[in-house]
Protein backbone atom coordinates (compact mmCIF):
# COMPACT_ATOMS: atom_id res chain seq x y z
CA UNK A 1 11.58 58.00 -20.20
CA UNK A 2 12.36 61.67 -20.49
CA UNK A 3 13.90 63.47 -17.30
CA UNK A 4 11.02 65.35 -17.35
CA UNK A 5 8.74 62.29 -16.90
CA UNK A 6 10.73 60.89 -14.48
CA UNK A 7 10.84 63.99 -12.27
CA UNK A 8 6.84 63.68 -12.63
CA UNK A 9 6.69 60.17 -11.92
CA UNK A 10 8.75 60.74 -8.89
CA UNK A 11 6.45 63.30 -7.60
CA UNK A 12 3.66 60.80 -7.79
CA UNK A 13 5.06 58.49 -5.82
CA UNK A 14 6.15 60.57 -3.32
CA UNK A 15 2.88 62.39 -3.20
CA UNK A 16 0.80 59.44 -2.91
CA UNK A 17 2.91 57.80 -0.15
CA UNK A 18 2.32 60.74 2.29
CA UNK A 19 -0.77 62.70 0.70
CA UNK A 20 -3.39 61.68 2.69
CA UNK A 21 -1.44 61.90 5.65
CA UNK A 22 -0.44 65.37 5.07
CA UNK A 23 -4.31 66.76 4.61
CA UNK A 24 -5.45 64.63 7.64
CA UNK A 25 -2.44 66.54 9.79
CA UNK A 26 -3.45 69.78 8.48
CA UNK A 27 -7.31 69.23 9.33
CA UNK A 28 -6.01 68.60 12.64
CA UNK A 29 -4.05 71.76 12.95
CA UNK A 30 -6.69 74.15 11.11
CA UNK A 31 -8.63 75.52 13.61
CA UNK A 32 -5.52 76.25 15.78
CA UNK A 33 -4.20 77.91 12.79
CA UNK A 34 -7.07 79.89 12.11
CA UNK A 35 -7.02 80.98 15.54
CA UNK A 36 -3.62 82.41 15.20
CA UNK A 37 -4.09 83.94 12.14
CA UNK A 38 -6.89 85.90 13.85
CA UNK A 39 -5.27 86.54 16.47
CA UNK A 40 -2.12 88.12 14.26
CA UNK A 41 -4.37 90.45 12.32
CA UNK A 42 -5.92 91.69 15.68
CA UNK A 43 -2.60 92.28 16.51
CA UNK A 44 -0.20 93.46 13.64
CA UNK A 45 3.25 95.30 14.14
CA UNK A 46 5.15 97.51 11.95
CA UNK A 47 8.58 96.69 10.31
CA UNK A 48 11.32 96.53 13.00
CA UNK A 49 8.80 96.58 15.94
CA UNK A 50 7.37 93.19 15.56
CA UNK A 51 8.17 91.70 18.80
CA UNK A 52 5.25 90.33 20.01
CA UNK A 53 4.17 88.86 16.46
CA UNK A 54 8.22 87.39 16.71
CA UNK A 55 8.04 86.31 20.46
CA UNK A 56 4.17 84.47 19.06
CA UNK A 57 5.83 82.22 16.16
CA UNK A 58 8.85 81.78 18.32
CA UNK A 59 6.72 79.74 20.80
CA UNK A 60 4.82 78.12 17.93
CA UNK A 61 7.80 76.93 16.45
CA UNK A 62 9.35 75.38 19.94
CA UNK A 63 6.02 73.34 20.16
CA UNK A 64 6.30 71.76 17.21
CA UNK A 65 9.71 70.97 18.17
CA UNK A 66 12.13 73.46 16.52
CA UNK A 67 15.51 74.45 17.89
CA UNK A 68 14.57 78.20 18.26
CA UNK A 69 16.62 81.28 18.31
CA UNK A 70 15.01 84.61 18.81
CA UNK A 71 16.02 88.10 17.74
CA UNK A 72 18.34 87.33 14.73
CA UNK A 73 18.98 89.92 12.40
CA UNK A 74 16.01 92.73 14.46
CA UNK A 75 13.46 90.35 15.23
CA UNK A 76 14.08 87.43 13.35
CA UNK A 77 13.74 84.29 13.82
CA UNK A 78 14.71 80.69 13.04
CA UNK A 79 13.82 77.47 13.89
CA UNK A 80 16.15 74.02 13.27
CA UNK A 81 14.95 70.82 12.78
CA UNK A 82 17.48 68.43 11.86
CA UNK A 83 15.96 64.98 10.79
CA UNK A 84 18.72 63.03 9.55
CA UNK A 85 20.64 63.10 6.83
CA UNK A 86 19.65 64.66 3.50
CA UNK A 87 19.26 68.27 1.73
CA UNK A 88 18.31 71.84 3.51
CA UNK A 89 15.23 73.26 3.05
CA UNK A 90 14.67 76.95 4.02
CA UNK A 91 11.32 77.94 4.50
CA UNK A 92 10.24 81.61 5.14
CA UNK A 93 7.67 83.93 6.61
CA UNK A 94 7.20 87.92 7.09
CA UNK A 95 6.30 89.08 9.96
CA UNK A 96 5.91 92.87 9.89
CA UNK A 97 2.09 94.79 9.14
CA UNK A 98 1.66 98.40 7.41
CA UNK A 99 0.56 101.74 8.73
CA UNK A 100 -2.74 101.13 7.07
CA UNK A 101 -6.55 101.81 8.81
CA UNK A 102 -8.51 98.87 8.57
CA UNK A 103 -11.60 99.64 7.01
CA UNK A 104 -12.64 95.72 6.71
CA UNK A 105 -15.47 95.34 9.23
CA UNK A 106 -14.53 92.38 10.01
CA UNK A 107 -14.95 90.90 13.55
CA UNK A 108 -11.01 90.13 14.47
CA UNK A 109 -10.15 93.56 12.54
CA UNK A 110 -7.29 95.75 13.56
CA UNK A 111 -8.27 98.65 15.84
CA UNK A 112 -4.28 99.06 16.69
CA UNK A 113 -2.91 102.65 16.41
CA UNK A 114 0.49 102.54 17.99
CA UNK A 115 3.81 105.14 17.41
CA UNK A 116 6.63 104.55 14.06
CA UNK A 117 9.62 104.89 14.66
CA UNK A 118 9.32 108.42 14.08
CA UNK A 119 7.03 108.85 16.73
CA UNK A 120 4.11 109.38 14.53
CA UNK A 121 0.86 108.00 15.68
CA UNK A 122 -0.34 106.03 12.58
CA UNK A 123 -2.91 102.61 12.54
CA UNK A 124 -1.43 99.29 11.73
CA UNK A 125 -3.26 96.73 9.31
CA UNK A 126 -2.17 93.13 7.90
CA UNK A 127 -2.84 94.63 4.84
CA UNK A 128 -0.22 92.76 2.80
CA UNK A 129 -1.10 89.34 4.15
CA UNK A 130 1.72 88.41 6.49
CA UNK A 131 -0.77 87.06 9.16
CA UNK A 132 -1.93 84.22 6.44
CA UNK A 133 2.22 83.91 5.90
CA UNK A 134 2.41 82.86 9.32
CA UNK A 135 -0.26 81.03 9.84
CA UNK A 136 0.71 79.01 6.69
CA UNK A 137 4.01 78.64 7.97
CA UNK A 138 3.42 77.19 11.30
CA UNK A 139 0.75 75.22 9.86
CA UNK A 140 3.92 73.78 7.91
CA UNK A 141 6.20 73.28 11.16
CA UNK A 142 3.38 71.59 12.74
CA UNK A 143 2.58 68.63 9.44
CA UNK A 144 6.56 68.43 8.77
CA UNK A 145 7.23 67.62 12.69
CA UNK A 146 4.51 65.18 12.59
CA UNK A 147 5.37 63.76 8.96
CA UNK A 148 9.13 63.50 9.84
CA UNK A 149 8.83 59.42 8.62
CA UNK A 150 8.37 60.93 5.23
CA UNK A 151 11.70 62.90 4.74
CA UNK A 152 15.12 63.72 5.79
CA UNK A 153 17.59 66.35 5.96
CA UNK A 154 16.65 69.23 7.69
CA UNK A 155 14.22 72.01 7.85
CA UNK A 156 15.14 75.71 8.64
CA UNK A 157 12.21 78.01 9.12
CA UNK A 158 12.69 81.66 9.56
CA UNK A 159 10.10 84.35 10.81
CA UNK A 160 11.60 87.31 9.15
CA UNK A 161 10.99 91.21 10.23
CA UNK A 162 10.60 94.40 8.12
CA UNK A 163 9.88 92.94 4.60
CA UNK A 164 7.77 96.11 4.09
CA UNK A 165 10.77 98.09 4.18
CA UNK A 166 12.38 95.40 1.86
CA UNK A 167 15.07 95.33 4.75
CA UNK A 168 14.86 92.40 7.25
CA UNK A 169 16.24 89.76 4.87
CA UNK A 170 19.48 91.79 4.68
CA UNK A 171 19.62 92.28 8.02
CA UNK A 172 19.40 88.72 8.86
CA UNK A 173 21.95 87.68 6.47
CA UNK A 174 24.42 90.10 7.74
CA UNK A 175 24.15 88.66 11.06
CA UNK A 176 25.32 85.42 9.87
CA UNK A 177 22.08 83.34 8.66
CA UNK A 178 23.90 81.09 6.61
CA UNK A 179 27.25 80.75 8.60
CA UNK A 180 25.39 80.29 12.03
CA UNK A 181 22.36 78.26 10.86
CA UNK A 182 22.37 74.92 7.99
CA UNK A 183 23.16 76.79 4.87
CA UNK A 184 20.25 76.09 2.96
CA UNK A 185 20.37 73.82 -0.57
CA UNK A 186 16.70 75.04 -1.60
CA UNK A 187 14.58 77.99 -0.20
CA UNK A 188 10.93 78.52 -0.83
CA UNK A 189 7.96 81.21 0.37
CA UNK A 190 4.26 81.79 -0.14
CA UNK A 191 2.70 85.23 -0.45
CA UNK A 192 -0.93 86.15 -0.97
CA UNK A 193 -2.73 87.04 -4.19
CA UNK A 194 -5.54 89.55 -3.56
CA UNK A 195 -6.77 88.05 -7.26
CA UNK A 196 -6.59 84.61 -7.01
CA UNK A 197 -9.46 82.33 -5.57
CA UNK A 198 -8.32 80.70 -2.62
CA UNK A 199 -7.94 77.34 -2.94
CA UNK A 200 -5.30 78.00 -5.94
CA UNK A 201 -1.60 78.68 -6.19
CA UNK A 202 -0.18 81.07 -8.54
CA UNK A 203 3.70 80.22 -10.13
CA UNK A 204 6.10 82.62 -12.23
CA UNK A 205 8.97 80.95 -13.93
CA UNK A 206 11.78 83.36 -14.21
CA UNK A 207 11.73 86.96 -12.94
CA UNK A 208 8.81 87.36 -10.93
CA UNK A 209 9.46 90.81 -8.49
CA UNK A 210 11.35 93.60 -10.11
CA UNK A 211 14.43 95.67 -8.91
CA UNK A 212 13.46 98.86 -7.20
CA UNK A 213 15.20 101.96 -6.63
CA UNK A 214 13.86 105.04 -5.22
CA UNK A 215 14.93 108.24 -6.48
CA UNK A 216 15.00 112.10 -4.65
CA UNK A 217 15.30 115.14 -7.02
CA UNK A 218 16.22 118.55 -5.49
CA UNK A 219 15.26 120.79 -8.52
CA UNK A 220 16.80 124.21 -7.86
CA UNK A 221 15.71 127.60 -8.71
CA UNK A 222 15.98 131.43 -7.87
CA UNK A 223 12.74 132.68 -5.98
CA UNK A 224 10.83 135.85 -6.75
CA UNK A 225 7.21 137.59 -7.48
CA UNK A 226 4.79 135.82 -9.62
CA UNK A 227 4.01 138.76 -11.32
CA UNK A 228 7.42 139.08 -12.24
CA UNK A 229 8.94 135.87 -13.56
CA UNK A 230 11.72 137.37 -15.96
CA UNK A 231 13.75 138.35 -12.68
CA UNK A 232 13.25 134.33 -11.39
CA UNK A 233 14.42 130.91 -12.50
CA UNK A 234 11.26 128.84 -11.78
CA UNK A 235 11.90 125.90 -10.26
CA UNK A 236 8.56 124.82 -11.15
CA UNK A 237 8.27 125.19 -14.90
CA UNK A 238 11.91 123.30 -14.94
CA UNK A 239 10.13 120.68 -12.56
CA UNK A 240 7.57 120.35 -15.05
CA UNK A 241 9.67 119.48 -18.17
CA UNK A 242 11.70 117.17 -16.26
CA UNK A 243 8.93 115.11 -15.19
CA UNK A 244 7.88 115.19 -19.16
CA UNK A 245 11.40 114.72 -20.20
CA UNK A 246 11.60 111.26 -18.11
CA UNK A 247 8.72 109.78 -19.69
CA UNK A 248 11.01 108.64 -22.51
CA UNK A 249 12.97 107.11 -20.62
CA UNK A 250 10.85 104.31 -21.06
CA UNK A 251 9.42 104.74 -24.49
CA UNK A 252 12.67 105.94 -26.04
CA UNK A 253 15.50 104.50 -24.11
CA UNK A 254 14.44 101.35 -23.08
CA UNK A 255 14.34 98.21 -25.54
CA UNK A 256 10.52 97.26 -25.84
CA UNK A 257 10.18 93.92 -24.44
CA UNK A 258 12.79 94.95 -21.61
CA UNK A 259 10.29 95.90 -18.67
CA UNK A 260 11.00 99.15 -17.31
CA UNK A 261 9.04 101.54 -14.81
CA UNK A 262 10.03 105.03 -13.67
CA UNK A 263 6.78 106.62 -11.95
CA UNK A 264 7.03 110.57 -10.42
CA UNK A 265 5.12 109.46 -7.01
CA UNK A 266 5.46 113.04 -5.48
CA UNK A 267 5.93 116.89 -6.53
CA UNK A 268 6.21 119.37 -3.67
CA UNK A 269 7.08 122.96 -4.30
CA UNK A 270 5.89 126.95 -3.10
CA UNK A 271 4.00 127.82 -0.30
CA UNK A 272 1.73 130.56 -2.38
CA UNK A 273 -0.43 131.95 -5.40
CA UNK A 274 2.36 134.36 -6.11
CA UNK A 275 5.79 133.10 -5.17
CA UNK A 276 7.90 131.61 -7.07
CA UNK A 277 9.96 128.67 -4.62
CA UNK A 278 13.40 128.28 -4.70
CA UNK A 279 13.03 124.64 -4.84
CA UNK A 280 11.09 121.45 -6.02
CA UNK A 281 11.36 118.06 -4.47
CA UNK A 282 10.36 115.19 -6.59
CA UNK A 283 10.01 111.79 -5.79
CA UNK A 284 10.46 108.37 -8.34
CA UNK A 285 10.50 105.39 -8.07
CA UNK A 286 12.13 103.15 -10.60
CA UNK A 287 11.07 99.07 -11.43
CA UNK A 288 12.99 97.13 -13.50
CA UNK A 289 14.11 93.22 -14.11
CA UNK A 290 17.81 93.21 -15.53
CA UNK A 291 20.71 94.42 -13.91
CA UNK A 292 22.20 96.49 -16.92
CA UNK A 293 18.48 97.94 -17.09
CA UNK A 294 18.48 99.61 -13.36
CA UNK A 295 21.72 101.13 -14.12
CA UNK A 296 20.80 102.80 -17.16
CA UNK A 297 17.71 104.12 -15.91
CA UNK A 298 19.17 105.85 -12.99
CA UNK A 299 21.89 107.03 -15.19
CA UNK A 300 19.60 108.50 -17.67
CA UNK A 301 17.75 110.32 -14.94
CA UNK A 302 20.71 111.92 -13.96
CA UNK A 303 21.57 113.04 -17.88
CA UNK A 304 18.31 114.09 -18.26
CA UNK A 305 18.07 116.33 -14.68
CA UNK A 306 20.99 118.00 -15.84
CA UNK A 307 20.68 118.63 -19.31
CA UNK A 308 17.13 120.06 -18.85
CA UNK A 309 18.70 122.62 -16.47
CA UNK A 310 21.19 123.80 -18.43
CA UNK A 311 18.37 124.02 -20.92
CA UNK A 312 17.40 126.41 -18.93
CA UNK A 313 20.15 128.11 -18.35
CA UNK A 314 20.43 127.32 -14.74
CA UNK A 315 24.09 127.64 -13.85
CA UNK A 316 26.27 125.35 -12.66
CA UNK A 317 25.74 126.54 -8.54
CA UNK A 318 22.07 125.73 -9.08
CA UNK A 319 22.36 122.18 -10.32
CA UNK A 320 19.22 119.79 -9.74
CA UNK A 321 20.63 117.24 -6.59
CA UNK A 322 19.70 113.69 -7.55
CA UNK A 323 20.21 110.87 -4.96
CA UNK A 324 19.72 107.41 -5.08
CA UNK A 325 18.25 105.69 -1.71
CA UNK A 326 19.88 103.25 -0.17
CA UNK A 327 17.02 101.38 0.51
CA UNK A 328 16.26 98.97 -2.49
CA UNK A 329 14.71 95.84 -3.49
CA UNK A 330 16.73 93.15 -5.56
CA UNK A 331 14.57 91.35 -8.50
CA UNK A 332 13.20 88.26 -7.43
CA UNK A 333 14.02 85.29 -9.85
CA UNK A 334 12.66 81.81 -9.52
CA UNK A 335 14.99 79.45 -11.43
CA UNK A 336 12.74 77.64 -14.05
CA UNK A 337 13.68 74.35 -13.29
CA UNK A 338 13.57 74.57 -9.71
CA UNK A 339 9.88 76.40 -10.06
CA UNK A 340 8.57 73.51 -12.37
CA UNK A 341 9.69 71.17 -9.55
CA UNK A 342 7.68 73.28 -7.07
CA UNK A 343 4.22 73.65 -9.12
CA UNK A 344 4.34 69.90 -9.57
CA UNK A 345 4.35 68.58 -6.38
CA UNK A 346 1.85 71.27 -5.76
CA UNK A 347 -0.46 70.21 -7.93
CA UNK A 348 0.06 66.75 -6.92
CA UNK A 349 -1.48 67.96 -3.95
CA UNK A 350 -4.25 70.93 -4.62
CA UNK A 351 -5.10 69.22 -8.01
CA UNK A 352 -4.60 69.91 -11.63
CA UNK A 353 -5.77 73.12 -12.90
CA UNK A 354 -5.35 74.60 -8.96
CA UNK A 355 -1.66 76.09 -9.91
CA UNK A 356 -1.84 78.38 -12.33
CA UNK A 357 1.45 80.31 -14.60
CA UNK A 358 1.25 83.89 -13.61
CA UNK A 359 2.64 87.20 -15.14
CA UNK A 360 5.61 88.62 -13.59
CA UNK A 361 4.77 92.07 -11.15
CA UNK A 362 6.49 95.03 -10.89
CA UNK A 363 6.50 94.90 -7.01
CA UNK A 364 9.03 94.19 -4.82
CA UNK A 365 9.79 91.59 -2.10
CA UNK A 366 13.52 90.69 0.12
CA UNK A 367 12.59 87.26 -0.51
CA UNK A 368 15.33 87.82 -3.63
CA UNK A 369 17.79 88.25 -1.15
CA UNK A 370 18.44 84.52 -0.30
CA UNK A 371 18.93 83.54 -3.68
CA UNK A 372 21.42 86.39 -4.89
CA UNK A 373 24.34 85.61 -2.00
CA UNK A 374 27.63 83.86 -2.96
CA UNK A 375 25.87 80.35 -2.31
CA UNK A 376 23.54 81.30 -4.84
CA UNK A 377 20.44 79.28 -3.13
CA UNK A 378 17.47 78.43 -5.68
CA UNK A 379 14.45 79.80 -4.14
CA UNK A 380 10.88 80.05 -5.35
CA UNK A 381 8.08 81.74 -4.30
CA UNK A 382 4.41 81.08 -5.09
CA UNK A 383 1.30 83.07 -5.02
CA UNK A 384 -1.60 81.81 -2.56
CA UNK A 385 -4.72 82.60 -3.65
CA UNK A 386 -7.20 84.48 -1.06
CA UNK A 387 -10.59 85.17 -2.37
CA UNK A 388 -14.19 83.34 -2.94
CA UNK A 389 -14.33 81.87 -6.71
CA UNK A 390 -17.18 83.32 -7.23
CA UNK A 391 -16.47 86.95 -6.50
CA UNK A 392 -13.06 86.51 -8.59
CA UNK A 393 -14.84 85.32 -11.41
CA UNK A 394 -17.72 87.84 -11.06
CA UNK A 395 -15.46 90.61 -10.62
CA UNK A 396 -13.54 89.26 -13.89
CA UNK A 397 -17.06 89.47 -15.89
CA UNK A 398 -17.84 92.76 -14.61
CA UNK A 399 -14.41 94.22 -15.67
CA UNK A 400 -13.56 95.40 -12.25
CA UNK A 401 -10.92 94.59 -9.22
CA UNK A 402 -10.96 93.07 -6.60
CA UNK A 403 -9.34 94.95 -2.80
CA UNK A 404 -5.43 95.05 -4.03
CA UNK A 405 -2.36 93.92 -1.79
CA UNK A 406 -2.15 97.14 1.03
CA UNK A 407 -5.55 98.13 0.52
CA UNK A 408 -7.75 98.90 3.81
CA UNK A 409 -9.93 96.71 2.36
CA UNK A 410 -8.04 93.66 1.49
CA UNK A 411 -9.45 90.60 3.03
CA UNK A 412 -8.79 87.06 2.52
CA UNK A 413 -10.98 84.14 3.42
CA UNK A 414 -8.83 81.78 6.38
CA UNK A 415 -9.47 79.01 6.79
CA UNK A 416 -9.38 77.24 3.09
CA UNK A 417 -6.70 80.01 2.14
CA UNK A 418 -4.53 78.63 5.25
CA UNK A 419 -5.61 75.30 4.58
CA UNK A 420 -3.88 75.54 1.07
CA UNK A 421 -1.48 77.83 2.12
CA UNK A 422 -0.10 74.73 4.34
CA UNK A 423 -1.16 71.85 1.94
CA UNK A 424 1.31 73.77 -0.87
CA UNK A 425 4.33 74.50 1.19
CA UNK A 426 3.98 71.38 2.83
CA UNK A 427 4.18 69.63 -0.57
CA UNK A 428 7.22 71.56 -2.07
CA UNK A 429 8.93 70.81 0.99
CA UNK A 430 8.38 66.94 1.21
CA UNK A 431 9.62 66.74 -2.37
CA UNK A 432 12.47 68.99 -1.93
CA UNK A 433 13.49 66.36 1.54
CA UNK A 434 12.10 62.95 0.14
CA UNK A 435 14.25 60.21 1.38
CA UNK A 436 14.01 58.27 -2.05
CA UNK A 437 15.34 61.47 -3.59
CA UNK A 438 18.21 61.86 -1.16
């Protein structure tokens, strides 16, 4: 028997010993669950304010009888449950919402407008999904407590704050996550799909989030009269071939079959008909997979930027000013072999034909984090699917799409979306801590 069979056959067996149990304990839980997840969306925070969401799965987690600590890393936090001996399984959820208006009309919907951090007044949505995250997630806590006859090792479940600002996992690991808490030997994570029907899980072998790097071009100039432009250097005609100039950055520089984004989100410049600025401010963000792929894109920016001014015979006191944020997103890679492993005992579980391969995305997610430290953790994360069958496969005949990720509109269906949501991390998780395995 091949290993591959045997991994299979394993899966089998460990899925049919504790299958049934598993869906009774999450009928049980359900409506609670649903409940929560209502009462999350009601009630979203943003990134690095999410203390009442955090203080909420704290108390779920110490009633299904984790070891809780509380404001790790921001917000965070992380629940132990040690259940002999055997592997470490970390399991995650975000926590934080997005300064979107809900424009759902749903019953539960957000009507929350509270202050950012920059004291902005701005309305707060779980437009991203985070609420079905964490209901999913204690969902799991709850079936893994009360399945504990069915595996061993233990099980380290984090709530983790400001994902939106693909922060909170970094912050969490610099405050000691896996020196202060069971290192983990696996870590896994759902997130929704506003394109899959719920009821399905969605699996990318490989790269599956991109790098991202976000880029802020000063473009410099010398101001004047519109009417006369010979005794100006226009910032925005030099603003104007550099955005054109970057474009082959992609299509000329870039290996085809070596994914590569660089978008110009934002152009600001002048205040009038007839004045010529001083300066243009662009905006970019950049996507890629490979590491030798986000350097050379940045780097050929900053050729580019410069070269295009001199072009124009800007001199050297009037450079362009290009700067690299700080804040960036590491690609997310799922390790083949460990993301076959997951979609198996998956589909044990859900069924055949209910976990289906997806494309990689060029969005981002701090999930990536875990698996890029020194320990080099495996980690996978899955897709959950969100929407009615029937308006995914209507909206596939009628060539159209369906309320993305962050839209106002975005709106899953709970309870079989939790239901599965639960079902599949429950699953990769009994595998990962099966006592025949260990």
């Amino acid at each position: 028997m091949t290993s591959g069979k045997i991994v299979l056959a394993f899966l089998a067996a460990v899925v049919g010993a504790s299958g049934a149990d598993l869906k009774n304990d999450v009928e049980k839980v359900l409506p609670s669950l649903v409940a929560l997840y209502k009462e999350l969306h009601a009630n979203p925070e943003l990134s690095l304010q999410e203390k009442e969401t955090a203080t909420r799965v704290a108390e779920q987690l110490k009633a299904a009888g984790f070891e809780v600590t509380s404001g790790f890393g921001g917000h965070g936090v992380v629940g132990v449950l040690k259940n002999g001996a055997g592997p470490t399984l970390l399991v995650r959820t975000d926590l934080d919402a997005l300064p979107v208006k809900e424009q759902t009309g749903l019953p539960y919907a957000s009507k929350c407008i509270v202050k950012d951090l920059s004291g902005l007044e701005v309305p707060v949505m779980h437009a991203c999904g985070h609420d079905v995250h964490m209901a999913s997630f204690i969902g799991t806590a709850k079936v893994m407590s009360s399945l504990k006859s069915e595996w061993a090792g233990t099980l380290v479940m984090i709530g983790q704050p400001a994902e939106e600002k693909v922060m909170g996992a970094r912050l969490m690991l610099r405050a000691g996550l896996f020196e202060k808490f069971p290192k983990p030997d696996r870590a896994i994570a759902l997130h929704c799909s506003a394109d899959m029907a719920h009821g399905t899980v969605g699996i990318v072998e490989g790269f599956a989030l991109a790098n991202v790097d976000s880029v802020d071009i000063t473009v410099r100039g010398l101001g004047g009269h519109g009417s006369m432009p010979h005794l100006a250097k226009d910032p925005v005609v030099l603003a104007a071939s550099i955005v054109m100039a970057l474009q082959t950055i992609v299509s000329r520089e870039t290996r085809p079959g070596d994914p590569a984004v660089v978008t110009v989100g934002s152009i600001h410049g002048g205040t009038k008909h007839n004045i010529i600025p001083d300066e243009v401010k662009l905006q970019l963000t950049l996507r890629s997979y490979e590491k030798a792929t986000r350097i050379r894109l940045i780097e050929s920016i900053k050729r580019i930027v410069r070269h295009q001014a001199e072009a124009y015979g800007m001199p050297d006191s009037k450079m362009p000013d290009v700067k690299v944020s700080e804040e960036t997103a590491n690609a997310l890679y799922n390790p083949p072999e460990f993301a076959k492993v997951v979609a198996s005992a998956i589909e044990q579980s859900l069924g055949k034909g209910n976990v289906i391969p997806r494309e990689p995305s060029m969005g981002a997610e701090d999930f990536s984090e875990f698996g890029i430290t020194k320990e080099k953790v495996p980690i996978c994360m899955f897709w959950l699917g969100t929407q009615p069958p029937e308006e995914v496969e209507k909206a596939k005949l009628e060539g159209r799409t369906l309320p993305s990720l962050h839209s106002p509109f975005f709106k899953p269906v709970p309870e079989p979306t939790i239901r599965a949501g639960v079902i599949a991390t429950a699953s990769a998780a009994l595998h990962v801590l099966a006592k025949s395995q260990n």
